[in-house]
PDB file of N, CA and C in Angstrom:
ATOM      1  N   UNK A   1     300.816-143.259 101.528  1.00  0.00           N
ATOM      2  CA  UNK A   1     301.800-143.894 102.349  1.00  0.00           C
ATOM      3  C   UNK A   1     301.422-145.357 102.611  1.00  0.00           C
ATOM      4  N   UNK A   2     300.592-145.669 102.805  1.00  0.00           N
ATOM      5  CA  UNK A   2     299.769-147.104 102.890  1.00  0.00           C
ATOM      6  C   UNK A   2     300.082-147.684 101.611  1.00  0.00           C
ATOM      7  N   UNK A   3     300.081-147.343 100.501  1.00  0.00           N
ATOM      8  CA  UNK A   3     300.417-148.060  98.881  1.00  0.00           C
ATOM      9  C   UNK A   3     301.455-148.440  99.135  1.00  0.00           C
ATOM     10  N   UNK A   4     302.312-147.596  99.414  1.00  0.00           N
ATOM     11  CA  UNK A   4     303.401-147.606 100.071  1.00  0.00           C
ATOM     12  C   UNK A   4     304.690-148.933 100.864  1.00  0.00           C
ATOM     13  N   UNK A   5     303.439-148.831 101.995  1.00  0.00           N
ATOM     14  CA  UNK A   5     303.750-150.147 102.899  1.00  0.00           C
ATOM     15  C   UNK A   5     303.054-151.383 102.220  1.00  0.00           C
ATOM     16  N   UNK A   6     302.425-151.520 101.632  1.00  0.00           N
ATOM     17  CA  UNK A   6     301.423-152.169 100.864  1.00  0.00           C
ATOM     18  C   UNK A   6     302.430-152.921  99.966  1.00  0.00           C
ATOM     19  N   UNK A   7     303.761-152.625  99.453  1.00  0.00           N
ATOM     20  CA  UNK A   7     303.470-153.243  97.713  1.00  0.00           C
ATOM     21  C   UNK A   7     304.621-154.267  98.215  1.00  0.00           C
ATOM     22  N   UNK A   8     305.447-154.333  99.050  1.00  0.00           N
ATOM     23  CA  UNK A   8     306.055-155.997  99.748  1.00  0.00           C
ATOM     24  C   UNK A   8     305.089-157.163  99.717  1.00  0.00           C
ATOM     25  N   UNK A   9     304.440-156.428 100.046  1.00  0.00           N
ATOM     26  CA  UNK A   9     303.250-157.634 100.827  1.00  0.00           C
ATOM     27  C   UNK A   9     302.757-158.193  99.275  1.00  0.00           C
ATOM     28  N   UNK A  10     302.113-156.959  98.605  1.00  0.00           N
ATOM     29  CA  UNK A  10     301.808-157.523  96.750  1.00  0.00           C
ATOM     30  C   UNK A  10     302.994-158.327  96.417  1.00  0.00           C
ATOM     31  N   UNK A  11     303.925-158.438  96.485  1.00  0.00           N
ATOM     32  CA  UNK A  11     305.127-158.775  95.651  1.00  0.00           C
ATOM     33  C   UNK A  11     305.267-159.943  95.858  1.00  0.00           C
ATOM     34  N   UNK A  12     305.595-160.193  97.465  1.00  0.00           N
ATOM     35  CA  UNK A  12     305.139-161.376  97.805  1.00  0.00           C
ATOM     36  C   UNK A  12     304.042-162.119  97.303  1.00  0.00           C
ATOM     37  N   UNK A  13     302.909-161.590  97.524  1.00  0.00           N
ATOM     38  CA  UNK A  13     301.357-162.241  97.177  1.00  0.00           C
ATOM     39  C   UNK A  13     301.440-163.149  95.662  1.00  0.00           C
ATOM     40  N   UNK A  14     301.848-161.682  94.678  1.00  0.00           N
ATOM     41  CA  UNK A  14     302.397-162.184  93.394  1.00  0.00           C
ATOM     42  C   UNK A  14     303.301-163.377  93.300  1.00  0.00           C
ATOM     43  N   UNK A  15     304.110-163.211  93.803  1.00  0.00           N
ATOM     44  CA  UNK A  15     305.210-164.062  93.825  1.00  0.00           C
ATOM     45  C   UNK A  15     305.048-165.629  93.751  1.00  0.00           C
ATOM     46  N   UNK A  16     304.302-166.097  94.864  1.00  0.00           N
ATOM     47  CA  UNK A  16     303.696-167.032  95.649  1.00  0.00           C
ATOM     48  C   UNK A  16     302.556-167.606  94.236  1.00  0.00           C
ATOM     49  N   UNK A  17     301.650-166.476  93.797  1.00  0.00           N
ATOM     50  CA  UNK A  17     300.432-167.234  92.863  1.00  0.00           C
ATOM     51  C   UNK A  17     301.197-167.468  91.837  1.00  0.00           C
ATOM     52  N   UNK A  18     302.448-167.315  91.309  1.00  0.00           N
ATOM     53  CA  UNK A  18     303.254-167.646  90.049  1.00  0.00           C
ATOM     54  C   UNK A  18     303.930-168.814  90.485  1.00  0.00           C
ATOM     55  N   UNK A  19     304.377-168.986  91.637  1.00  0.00           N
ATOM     56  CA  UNK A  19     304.977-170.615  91.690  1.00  0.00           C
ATOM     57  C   UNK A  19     306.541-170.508  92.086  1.00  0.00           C
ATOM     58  N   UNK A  20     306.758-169.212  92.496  1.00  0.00           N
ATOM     59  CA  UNK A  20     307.657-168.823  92.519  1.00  0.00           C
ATOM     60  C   UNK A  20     308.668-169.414  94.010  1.00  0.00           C
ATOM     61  N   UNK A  21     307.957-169.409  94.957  1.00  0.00           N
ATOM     62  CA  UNK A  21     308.324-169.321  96.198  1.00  0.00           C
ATOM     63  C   UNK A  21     309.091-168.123  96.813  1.00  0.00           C
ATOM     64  N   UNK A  22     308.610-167.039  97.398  1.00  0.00           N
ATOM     65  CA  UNK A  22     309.723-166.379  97.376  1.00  0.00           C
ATOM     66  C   UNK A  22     310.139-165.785  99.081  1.00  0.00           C
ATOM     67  N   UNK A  23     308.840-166.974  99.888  1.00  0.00           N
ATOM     68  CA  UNK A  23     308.923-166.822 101.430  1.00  0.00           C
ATOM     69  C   UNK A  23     310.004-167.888 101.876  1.00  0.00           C
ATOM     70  N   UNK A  24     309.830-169.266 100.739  1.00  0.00           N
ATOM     71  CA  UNK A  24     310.970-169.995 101.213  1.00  0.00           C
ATOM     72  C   UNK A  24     312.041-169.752 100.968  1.00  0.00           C
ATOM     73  N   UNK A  25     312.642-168.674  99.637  1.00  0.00           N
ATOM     74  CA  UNK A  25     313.691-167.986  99.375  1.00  0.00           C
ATOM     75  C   UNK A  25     314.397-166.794 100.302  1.00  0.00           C
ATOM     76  N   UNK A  26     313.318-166.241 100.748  1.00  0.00           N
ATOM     77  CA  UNK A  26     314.212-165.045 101.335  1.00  0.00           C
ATOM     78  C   UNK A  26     313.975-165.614 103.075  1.00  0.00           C
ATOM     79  N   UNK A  27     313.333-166.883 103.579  1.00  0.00           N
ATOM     80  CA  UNK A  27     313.339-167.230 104.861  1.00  0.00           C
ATOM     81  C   UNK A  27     314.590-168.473 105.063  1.00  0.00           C
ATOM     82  N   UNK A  28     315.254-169.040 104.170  1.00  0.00           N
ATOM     83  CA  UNK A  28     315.827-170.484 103.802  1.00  0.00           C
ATOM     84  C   UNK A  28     317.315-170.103 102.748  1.00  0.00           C
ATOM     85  N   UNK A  29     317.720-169.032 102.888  1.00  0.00           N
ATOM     86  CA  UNK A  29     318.713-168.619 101.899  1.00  0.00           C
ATOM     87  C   UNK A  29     319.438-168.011 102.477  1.00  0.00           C
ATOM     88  N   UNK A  30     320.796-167.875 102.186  1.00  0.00           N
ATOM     89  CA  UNK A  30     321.881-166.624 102.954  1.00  0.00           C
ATOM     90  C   UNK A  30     321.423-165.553 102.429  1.00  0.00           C
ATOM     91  N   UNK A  31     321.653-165.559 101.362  1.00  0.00           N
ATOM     92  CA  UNK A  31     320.768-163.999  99.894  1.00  0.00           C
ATOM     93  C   UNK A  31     319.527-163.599 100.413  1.00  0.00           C
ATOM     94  N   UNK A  32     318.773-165.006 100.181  1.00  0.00           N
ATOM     95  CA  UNK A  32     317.311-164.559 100.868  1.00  0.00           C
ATOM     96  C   UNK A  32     317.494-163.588 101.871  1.00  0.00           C
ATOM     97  N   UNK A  33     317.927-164.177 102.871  1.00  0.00           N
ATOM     98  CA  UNK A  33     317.865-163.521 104.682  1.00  0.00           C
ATOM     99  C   UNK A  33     318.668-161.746 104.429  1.00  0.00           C
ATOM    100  N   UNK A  34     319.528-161.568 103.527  1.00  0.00           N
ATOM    101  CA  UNK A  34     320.211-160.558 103.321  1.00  0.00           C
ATOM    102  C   UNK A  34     319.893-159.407 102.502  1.00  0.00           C
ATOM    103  N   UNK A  35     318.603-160.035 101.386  1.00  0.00           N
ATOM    104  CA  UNK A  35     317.827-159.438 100.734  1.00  0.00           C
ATOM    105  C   UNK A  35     316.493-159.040 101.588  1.00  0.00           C
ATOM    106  N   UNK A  36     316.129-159.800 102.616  1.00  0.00           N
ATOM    107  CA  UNK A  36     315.249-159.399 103.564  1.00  0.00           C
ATOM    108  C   UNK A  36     315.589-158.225 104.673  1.00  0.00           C
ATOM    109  N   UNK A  37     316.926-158.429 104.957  1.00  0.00           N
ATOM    110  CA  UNK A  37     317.329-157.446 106.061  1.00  0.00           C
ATOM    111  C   UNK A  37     317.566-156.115 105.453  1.00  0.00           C
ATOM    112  N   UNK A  38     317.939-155.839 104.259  1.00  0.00           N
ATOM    113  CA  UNK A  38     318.085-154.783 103.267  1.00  0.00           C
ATOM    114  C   UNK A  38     316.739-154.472 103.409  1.00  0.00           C
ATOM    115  N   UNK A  39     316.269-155.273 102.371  1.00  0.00           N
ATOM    116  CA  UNK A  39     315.029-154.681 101.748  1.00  0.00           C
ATOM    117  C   UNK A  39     314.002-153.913 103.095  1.00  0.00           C
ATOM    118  N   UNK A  40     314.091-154.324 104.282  1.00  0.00           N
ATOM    119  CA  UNK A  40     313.183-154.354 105.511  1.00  0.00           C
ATOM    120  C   UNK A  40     313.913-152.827 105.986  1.00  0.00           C
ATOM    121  N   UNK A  41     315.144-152.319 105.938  1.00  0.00           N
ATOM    122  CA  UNK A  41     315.640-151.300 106.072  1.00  0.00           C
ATOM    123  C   UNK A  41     315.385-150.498 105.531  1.00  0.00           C
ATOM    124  N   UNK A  42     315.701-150.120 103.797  1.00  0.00           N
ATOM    125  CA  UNK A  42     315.009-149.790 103.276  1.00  0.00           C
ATOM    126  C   UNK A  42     313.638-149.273 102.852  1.00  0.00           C
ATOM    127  N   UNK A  43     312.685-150.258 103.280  1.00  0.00           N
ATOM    128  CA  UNK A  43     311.467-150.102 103.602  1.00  0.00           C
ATOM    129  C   UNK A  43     310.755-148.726 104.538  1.00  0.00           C
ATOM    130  N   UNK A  44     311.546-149.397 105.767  1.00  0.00           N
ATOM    131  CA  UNK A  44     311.349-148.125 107.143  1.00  0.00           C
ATOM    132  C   UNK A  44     312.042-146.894 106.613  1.00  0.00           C
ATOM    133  N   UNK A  45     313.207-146.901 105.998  1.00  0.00           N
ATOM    134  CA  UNK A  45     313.730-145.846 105.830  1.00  0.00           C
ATOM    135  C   UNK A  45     312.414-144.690 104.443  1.00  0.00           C
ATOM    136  N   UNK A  46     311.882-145.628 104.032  1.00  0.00           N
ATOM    137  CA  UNK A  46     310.956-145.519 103.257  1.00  0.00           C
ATOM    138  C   UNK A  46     310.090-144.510 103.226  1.00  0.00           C
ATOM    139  N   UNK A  47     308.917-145.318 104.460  1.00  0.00           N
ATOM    140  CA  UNK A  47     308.088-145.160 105.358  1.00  0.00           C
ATOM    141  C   UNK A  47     308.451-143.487 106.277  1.00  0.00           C
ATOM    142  N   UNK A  48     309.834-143.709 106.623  1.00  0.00           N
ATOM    143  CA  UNK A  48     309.725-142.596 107.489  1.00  0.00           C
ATOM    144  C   UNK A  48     310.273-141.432 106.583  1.00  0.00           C
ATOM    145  N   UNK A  49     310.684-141.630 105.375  1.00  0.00           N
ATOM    146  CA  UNK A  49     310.640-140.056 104.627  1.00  0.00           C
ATOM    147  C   UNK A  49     309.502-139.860 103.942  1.00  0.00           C
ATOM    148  N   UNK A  50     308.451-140.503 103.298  1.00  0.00           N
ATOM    149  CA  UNK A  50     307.276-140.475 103.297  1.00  0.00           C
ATOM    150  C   UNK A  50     306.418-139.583 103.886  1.00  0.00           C
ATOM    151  N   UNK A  51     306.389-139.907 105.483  1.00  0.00           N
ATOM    152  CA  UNK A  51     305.398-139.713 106.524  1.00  0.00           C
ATOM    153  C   UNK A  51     306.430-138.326 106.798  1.00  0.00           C
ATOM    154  N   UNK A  52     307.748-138.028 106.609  1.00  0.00           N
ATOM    155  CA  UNK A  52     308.469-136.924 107.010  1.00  0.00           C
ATOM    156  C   UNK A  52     307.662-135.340 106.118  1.00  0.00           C
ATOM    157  N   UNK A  53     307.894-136.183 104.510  1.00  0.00           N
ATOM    158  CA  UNK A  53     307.124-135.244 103.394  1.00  0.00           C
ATOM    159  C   UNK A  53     305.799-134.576 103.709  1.00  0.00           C
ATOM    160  N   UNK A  54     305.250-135.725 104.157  1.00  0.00           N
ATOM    161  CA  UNK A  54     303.763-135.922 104.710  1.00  0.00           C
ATOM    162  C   UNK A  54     303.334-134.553 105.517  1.00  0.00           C
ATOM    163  N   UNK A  55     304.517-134.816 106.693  1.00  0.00           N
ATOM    164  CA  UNK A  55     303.748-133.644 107.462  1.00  0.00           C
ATOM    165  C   UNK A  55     304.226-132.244 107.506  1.00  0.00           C
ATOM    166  N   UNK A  56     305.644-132.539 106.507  1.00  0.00           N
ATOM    167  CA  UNK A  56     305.565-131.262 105.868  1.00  0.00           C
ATOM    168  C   UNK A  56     304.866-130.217 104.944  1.00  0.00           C
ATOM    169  N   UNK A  57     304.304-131.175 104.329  1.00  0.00           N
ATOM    170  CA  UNK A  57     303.231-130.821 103.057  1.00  0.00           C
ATOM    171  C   UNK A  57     301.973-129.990 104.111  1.00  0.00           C
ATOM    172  N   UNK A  58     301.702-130.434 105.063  1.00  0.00           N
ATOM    173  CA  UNK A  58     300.321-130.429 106.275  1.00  0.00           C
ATOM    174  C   UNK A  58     300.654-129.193 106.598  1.00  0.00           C
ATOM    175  N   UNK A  59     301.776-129.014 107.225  1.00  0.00           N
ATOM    176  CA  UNK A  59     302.137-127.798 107.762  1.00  0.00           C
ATOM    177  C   UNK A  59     302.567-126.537 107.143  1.00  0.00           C
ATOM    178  N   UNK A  60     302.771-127.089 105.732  1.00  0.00           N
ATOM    179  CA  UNK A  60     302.733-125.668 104.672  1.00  0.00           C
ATOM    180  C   UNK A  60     301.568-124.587 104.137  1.00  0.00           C
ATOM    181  N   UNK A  61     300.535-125.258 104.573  1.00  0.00           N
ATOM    182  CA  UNK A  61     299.448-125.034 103.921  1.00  0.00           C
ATOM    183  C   UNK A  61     298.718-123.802 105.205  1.00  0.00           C
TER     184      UNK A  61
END
């Protein structure tokens, strides 16, 4: 679940060492800001079926 929450942050990281810019894109853009509010939804929605699986898996056993 941590890889998980983890690979925005890579993408970004990546992003940035290629020359890309992609904090001034999605902080400085209509798209940007709209691709951020998605993607950030998404994310949690992510996160919380993940951690849902998670403790189902725990409690099967």
């Amino acid at each position: 679940m941590a890889l998980l929450a983890l690979l925005p942050v890579a993408g970004l990281l990546i992003g940035s060492a290629l020359g890309a810019g992609p904090l001034r894109v999605l902080l400085h853009t209509p798209a940007g800001m709209g691709c951020l509010l998605v993607g950030g939804l998404l994310e949690g929605a992510g996160l919380f079926w993940a951690r849902r699986i998670v403790r189902q898996g725990e409690g099967s056993c």
